[in-house]
Structures are given as C-alpha cells and as structure tokens.
PDB file of N, CA and C in Angstrom:
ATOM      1  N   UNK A   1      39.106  50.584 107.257  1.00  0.00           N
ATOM      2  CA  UNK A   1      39.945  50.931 108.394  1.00  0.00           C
ATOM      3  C   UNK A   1      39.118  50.845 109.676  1.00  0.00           C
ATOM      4  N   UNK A   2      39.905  50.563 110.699  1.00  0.00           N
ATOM      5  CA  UNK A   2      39.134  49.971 112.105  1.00  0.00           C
ATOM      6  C   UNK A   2      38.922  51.219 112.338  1.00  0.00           C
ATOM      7  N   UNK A   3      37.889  51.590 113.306  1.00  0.00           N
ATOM      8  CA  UNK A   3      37.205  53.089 113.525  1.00  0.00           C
ATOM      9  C   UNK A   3      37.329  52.795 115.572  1.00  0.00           C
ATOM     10  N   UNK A   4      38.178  54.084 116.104  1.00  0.00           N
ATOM     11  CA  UNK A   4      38.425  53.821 117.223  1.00  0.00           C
ATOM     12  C   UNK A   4      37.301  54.148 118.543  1.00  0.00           C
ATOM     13  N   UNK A   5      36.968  53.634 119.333  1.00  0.00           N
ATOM     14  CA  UNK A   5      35.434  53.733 120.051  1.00  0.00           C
ATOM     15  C   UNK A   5      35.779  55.182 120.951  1.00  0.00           C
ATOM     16  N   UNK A   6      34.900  55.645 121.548  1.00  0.00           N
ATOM     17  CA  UNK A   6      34.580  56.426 122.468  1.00  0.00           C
ATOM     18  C   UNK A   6      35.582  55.942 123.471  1.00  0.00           C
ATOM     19  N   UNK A   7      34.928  54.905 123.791  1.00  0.00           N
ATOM     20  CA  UNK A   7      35.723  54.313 124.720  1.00  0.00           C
ATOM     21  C   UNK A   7      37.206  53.678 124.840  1.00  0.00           C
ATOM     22  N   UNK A   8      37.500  53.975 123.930  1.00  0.00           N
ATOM     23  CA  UNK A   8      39.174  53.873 123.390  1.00  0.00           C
ATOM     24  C   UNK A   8      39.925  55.027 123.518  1.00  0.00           C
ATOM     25  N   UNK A   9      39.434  56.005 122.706  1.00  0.00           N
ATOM     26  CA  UNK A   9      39.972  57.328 122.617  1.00  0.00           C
ATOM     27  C   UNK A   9      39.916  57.661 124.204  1.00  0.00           C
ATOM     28  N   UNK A  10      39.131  57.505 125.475  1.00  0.00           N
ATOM     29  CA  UNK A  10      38.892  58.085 126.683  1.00  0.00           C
ATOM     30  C   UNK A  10      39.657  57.396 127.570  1.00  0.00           C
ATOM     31  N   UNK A  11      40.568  56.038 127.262  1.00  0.00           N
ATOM     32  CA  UNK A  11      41.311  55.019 128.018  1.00  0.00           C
ATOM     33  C   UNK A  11      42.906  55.782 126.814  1.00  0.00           C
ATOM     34  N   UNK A  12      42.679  56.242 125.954  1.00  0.00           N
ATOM     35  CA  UNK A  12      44.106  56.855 125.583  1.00  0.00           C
ATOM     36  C   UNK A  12      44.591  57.938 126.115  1.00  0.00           C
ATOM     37  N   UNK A  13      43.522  58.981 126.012  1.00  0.00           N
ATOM     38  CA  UNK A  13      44.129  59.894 126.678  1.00  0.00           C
ATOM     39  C   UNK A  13      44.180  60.177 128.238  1.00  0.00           C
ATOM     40  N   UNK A  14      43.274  58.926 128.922  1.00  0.00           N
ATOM     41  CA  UNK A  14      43.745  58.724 130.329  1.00  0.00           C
ATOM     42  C   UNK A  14      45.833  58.539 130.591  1.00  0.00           C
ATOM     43  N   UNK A  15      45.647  57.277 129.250  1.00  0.00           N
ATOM     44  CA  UNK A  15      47.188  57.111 129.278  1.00  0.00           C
ATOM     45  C   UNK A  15      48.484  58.521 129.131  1.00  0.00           C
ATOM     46  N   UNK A  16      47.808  58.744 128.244  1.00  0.00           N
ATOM     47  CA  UNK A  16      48.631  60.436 127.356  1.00  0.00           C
ATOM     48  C   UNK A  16      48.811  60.779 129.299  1.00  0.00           C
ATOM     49  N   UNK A  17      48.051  61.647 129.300  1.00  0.00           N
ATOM     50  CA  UNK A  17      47.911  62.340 130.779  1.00  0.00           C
ATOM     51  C   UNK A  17      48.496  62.586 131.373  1.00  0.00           C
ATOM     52  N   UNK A  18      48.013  61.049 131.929  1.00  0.00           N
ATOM     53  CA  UNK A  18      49.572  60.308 133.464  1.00  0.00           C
ATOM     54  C   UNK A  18      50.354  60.478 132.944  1.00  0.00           C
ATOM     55  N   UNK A  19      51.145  59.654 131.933  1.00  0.00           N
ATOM     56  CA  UNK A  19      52.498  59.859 131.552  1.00  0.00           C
ATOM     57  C   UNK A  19      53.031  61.471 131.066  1.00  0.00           C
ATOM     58  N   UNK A  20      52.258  62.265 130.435  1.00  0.00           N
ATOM     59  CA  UNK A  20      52.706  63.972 130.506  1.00  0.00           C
ATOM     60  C   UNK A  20      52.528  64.821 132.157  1.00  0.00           C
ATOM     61  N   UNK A  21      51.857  63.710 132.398  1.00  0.00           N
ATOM     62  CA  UNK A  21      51.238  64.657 134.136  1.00  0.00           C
ATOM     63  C   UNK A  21      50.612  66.167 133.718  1.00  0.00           C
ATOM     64  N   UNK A  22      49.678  66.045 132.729  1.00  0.00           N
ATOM     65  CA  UNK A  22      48.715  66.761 132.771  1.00  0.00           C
ATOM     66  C   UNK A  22      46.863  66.411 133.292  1.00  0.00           C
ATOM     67  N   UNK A  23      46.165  67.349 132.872  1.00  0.00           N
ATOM     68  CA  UNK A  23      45.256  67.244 133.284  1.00  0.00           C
ATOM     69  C   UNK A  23      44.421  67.068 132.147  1.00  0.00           C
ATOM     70  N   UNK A  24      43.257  66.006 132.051  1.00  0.00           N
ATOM     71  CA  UNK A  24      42.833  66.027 130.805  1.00  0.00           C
ATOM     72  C   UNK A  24      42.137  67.124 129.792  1.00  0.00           C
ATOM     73  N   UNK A  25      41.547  68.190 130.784  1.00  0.00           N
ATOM     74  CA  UNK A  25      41.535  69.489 130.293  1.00  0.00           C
ATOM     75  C   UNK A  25      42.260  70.369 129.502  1.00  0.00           C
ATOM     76  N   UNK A  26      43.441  69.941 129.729  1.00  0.00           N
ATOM     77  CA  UNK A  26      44.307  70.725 128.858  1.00  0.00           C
ATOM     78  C   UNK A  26      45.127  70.179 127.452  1.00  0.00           C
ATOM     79  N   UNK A  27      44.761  68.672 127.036  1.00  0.00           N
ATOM     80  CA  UNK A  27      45.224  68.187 125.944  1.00  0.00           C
ATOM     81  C   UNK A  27      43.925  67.797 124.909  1.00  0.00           C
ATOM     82  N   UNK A  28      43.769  68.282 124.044  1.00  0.00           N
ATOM     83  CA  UNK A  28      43.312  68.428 123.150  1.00  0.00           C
ATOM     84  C   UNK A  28      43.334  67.518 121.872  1.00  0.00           C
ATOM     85  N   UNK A  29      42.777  67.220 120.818  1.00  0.00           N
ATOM     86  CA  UNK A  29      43.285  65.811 119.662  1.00  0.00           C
ATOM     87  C   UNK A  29      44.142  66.953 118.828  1.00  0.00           C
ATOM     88  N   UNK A  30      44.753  68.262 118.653  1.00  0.00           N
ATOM     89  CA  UNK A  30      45.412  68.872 118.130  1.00  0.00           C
ATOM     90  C   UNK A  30      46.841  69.279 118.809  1.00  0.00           C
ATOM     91  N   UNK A  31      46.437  69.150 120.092  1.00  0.00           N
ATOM     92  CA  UNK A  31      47.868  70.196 121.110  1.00  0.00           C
ATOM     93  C   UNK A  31      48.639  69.343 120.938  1.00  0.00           C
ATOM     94  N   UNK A  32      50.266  70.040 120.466  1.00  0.00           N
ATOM     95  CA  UNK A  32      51.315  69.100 120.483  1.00  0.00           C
ATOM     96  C   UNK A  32      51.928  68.735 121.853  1.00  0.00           C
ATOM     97  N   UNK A  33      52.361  67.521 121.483  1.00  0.00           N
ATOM     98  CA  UNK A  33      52.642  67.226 123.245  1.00  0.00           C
ATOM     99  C   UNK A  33      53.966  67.830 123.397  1.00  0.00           C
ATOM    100  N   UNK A  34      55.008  67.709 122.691  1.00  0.00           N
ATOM    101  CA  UNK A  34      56.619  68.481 122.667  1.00  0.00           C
ATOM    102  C   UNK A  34      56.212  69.613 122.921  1.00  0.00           C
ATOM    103  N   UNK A  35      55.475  70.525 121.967  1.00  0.00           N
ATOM    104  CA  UNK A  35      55.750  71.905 122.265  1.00  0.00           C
ATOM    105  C   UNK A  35      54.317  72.432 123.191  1.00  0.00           C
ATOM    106  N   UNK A  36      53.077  72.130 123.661  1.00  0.00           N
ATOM    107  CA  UNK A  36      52.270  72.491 124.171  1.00  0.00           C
ATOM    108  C   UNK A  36      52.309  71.761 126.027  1.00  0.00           C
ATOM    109  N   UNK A  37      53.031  70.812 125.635  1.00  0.00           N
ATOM    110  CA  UNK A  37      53.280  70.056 127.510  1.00  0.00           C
ATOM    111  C   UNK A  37      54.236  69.602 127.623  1.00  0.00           C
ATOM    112  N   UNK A  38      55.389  69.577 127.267  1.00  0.00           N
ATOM    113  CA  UNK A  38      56.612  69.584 127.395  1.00  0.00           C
ATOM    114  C   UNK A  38      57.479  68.173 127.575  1.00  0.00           C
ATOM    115  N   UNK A  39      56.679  67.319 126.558  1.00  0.00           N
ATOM    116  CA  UNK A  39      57.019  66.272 126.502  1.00  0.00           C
ATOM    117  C   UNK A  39      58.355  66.086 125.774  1.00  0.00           C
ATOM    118  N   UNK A  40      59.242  65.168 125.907  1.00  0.00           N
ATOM    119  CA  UNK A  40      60.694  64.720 125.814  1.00  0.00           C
ATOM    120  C   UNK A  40      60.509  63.341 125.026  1.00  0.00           C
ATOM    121  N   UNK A  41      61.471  62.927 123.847  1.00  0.00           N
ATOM    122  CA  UNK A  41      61.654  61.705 123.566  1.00  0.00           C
ATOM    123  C   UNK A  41      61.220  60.630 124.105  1.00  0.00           C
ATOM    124  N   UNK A  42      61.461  60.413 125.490  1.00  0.00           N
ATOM    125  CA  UNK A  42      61.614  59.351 126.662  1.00  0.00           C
ATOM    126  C   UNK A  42      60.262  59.050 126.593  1.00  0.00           C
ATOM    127  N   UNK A  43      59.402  60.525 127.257  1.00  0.00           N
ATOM    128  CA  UNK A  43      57.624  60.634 127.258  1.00  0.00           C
ATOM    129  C   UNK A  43      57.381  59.376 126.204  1.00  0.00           C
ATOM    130  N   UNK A  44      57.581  60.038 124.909  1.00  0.00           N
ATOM    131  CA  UNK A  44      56.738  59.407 124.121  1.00  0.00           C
ATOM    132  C   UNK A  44      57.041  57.983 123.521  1.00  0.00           C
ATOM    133  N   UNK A  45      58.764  57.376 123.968  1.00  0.00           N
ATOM    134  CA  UNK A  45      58.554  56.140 124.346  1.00  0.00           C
ATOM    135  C   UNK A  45      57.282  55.516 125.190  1.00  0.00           C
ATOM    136  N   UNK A  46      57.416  55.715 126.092  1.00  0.00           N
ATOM    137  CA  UNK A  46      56.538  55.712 127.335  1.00  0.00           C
ATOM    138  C   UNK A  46      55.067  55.503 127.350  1.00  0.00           C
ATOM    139  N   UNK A  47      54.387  56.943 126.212  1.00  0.00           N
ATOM    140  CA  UNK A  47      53.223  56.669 125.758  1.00  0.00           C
ATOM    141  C   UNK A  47      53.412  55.154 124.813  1.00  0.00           C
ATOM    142  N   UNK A  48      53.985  55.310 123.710  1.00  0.00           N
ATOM    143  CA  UNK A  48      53.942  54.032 122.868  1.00  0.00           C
ATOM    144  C   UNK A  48      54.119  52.557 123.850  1.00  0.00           C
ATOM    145  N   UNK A  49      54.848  52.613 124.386  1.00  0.00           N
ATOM    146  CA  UNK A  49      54.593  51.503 125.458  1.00  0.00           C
ATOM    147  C   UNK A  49      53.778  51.393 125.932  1.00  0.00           C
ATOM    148  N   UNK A  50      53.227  52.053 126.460  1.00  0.00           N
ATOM    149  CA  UNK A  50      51.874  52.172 127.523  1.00  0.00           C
ATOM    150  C   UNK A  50      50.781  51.409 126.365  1.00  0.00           C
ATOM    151  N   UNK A  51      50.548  52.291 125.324  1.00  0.00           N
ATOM    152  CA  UNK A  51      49.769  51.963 124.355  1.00  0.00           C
ATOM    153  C   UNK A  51      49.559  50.611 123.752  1.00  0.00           C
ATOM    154  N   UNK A  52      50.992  50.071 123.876  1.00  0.00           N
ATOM    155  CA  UNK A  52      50.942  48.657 122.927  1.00  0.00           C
ATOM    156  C   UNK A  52      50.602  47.718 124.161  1.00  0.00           C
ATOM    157  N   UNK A  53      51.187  47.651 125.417  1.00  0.00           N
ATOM    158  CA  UNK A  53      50.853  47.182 126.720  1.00  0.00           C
ATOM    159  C   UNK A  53      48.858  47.411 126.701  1.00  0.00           C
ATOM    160  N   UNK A  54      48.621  48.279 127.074  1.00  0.00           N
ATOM    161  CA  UNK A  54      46.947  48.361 126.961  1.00  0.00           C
ATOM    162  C   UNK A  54      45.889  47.454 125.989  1.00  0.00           C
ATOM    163  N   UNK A  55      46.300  47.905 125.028  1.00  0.00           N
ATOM    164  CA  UNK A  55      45.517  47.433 123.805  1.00  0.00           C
ATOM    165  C   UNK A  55      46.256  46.551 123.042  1.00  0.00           C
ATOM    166  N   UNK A  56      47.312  46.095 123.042  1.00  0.00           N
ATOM    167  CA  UNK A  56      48.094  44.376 122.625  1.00  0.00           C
ATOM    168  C   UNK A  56      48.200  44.375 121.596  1.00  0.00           C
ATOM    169  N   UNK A  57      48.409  45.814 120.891  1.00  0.00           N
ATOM    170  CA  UNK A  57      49.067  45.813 119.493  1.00  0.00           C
ATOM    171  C   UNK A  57      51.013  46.130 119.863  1.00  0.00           C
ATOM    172  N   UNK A  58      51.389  45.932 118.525  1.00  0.00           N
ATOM    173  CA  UNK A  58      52.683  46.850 118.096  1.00  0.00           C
ATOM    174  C   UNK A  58      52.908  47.785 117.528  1.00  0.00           C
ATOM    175  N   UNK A  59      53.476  48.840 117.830  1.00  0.00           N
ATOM    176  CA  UNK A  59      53.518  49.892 117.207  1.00  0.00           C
ATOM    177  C   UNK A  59      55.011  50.511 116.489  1.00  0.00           C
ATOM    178  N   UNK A  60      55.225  50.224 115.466  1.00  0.00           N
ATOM    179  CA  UNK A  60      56.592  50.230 114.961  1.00  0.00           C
ATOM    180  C   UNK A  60      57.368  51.361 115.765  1.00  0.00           C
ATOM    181  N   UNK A  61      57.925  51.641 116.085  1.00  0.00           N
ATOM    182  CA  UNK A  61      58.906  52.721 116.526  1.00  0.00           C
ATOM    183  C   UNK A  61      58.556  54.100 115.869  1.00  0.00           C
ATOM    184  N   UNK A  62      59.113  53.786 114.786  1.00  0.00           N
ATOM    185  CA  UNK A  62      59.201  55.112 113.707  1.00  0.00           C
ATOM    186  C   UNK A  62      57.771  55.607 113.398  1.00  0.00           C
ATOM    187  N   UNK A  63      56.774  55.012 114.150  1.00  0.00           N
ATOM    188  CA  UNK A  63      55.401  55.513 114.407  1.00  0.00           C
ATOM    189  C   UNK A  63      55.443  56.912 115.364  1.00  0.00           C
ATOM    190  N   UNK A  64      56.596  56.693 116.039  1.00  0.00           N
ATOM    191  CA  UNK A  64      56.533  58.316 117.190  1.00  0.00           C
ATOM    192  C   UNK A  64      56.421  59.434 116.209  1.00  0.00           C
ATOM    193  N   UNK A  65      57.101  59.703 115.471  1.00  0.00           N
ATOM    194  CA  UNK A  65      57.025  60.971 114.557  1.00  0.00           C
ATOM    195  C   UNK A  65      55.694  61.454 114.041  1.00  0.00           C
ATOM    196  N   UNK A  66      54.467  60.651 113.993  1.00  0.00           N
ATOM    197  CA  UNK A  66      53.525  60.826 114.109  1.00  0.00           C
ATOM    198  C   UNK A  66      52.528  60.772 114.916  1.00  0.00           C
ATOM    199  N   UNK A  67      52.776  60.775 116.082  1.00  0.00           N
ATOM    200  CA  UNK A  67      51.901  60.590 117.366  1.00  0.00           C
ATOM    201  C   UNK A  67      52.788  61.923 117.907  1.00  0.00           C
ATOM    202  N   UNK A  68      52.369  62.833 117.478  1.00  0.00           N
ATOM    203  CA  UNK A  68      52.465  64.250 118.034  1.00  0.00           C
ATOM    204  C   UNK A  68      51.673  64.463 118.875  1.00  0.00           C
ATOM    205  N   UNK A  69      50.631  64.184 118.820  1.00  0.00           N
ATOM    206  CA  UNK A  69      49.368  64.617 119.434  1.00  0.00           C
ATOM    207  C   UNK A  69      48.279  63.715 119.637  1.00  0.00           C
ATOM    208  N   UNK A  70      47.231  63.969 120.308  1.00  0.00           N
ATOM    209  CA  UNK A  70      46.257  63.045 120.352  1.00  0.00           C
ATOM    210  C   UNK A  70      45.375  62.032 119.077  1.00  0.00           C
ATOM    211  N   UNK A  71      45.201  63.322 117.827  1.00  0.00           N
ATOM    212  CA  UNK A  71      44.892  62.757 116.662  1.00  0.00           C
ATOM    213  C   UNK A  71      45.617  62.309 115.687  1.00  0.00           C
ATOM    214  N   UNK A  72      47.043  62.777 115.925  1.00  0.00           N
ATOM    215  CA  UNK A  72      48.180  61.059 115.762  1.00  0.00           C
ATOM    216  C   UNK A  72      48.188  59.911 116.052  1.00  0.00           C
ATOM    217  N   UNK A  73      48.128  59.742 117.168  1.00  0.00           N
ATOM    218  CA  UNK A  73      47.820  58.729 118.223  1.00  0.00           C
ATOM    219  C   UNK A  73      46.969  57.635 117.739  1.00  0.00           C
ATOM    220  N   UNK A  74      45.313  58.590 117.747  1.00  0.00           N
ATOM    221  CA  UNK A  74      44.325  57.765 117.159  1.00  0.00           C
ATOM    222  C   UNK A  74      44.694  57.294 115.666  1.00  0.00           C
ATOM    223  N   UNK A  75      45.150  58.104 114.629  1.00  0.00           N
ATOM    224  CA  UNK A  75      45.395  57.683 113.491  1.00  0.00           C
ATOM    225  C   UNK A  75      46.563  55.957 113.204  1.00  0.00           C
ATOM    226  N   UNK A  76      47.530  56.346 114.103  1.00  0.00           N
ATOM    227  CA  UNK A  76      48.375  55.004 114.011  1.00  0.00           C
ATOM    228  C   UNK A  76      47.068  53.807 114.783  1.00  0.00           C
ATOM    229  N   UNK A  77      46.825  53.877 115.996  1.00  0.00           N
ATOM    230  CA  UNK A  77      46.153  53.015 116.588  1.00  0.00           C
ATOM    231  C   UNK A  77      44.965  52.404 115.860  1.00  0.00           C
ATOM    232  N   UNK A  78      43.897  53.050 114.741  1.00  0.00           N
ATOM    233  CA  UNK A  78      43.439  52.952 113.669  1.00  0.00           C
ATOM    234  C   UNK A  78      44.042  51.990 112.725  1.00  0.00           C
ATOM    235  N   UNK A  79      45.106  52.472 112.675  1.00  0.00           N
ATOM    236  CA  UNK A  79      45.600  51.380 111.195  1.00  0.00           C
ATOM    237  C   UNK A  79      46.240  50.224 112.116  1.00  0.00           C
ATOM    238  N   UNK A  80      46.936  50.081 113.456  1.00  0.00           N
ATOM    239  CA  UNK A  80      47.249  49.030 113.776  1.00  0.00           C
ATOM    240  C   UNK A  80      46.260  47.672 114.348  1.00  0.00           C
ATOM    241  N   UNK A  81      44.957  48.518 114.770  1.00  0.00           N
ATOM    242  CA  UNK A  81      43.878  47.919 115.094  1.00  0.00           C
ATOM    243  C   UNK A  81      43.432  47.225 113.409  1.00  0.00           C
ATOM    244  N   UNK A  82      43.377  48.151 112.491  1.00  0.00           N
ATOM    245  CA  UNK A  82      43.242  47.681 111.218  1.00  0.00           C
ATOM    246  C   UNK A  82      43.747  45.860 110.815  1.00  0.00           C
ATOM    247  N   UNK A  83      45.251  46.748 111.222  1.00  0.00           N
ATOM    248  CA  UNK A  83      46.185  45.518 110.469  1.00  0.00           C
ATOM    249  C   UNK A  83      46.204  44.086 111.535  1.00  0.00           C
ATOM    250  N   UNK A  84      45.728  44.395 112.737  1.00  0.00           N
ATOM    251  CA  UNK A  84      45.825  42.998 113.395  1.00  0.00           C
ATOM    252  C   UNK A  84      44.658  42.407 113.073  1.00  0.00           C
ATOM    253  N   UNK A  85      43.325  42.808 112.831  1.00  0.00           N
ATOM    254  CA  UNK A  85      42.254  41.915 112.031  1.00  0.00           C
ATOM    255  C   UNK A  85      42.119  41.938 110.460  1.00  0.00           C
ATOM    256  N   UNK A  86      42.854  41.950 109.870  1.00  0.00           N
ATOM    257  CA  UNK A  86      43.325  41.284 108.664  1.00  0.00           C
ATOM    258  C   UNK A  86      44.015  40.263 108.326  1.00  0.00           C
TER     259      UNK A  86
END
C-alpha cells in the first residue's frame, strides 16, 4: 500500500481547513468533521473534490462515509494512490 508523505498529509489538511473554515489547530487525524466542525454533506462533497482536483486521483463517491475525519481521508487517499500505480 502507497504510504502518504508528510508533505501530502500537510497539503490535505490545508484543503480540509479552507473548505470547513477552520483553523488548522483545531482538526486533528481523529476529530469528526460532522460532529466536531460542523461540516454538512455539501462540505464533504467539496473536500472530495478538492482532493481528486489536487492530487489527480478518483475517489468513488461512496468513499465519503469514510472520510469522517482526517485519518479517513488519509486511509482512502492511500489505497487510491495505491490503485493508480498498479
């Protein structure tokens, strides 16, 4: 499995952020974004877009249910980084 850089994880949750309009201080690879920053459906379109736009993967849809949080996030982006160099 592709292993995500420093520098990946620090250009994601730049993305997370902006689009929650938080501060990076306050999101965590555990804090849920629905119930800890008050993210909405729409948000996390938004992130997944952002995400596949950035880094030039796809991210199936039905991937949101697991991108709760930051170490969701990394986990799908992991296996999609995976599956495009295979």
């Amino acid at each position: 499995m592709a292993v995500i850089t420093d520098e990946t994880r620090q250009k994601v949750k730049e993305i997370v952020c902006e689009i929650l309009e938080v501060e990076p201080g306050e999101v965590t690879d555990i804090s849920l974004f629905m119930e800890e920053h008050d993210a909405d459906s729409m948000r996390a379109i938004e992130i997944l877009a952002a995400l596949e736009l950035s880094f030039k993967v796809t991210i199936p849809q039905p991937e949101i249910q697991r991108m709760v949080n930051m170490s969701g996030i990394y986990d799908v982006l992991e296996e999609r980084f995976a599956a495009a160099t295979s």
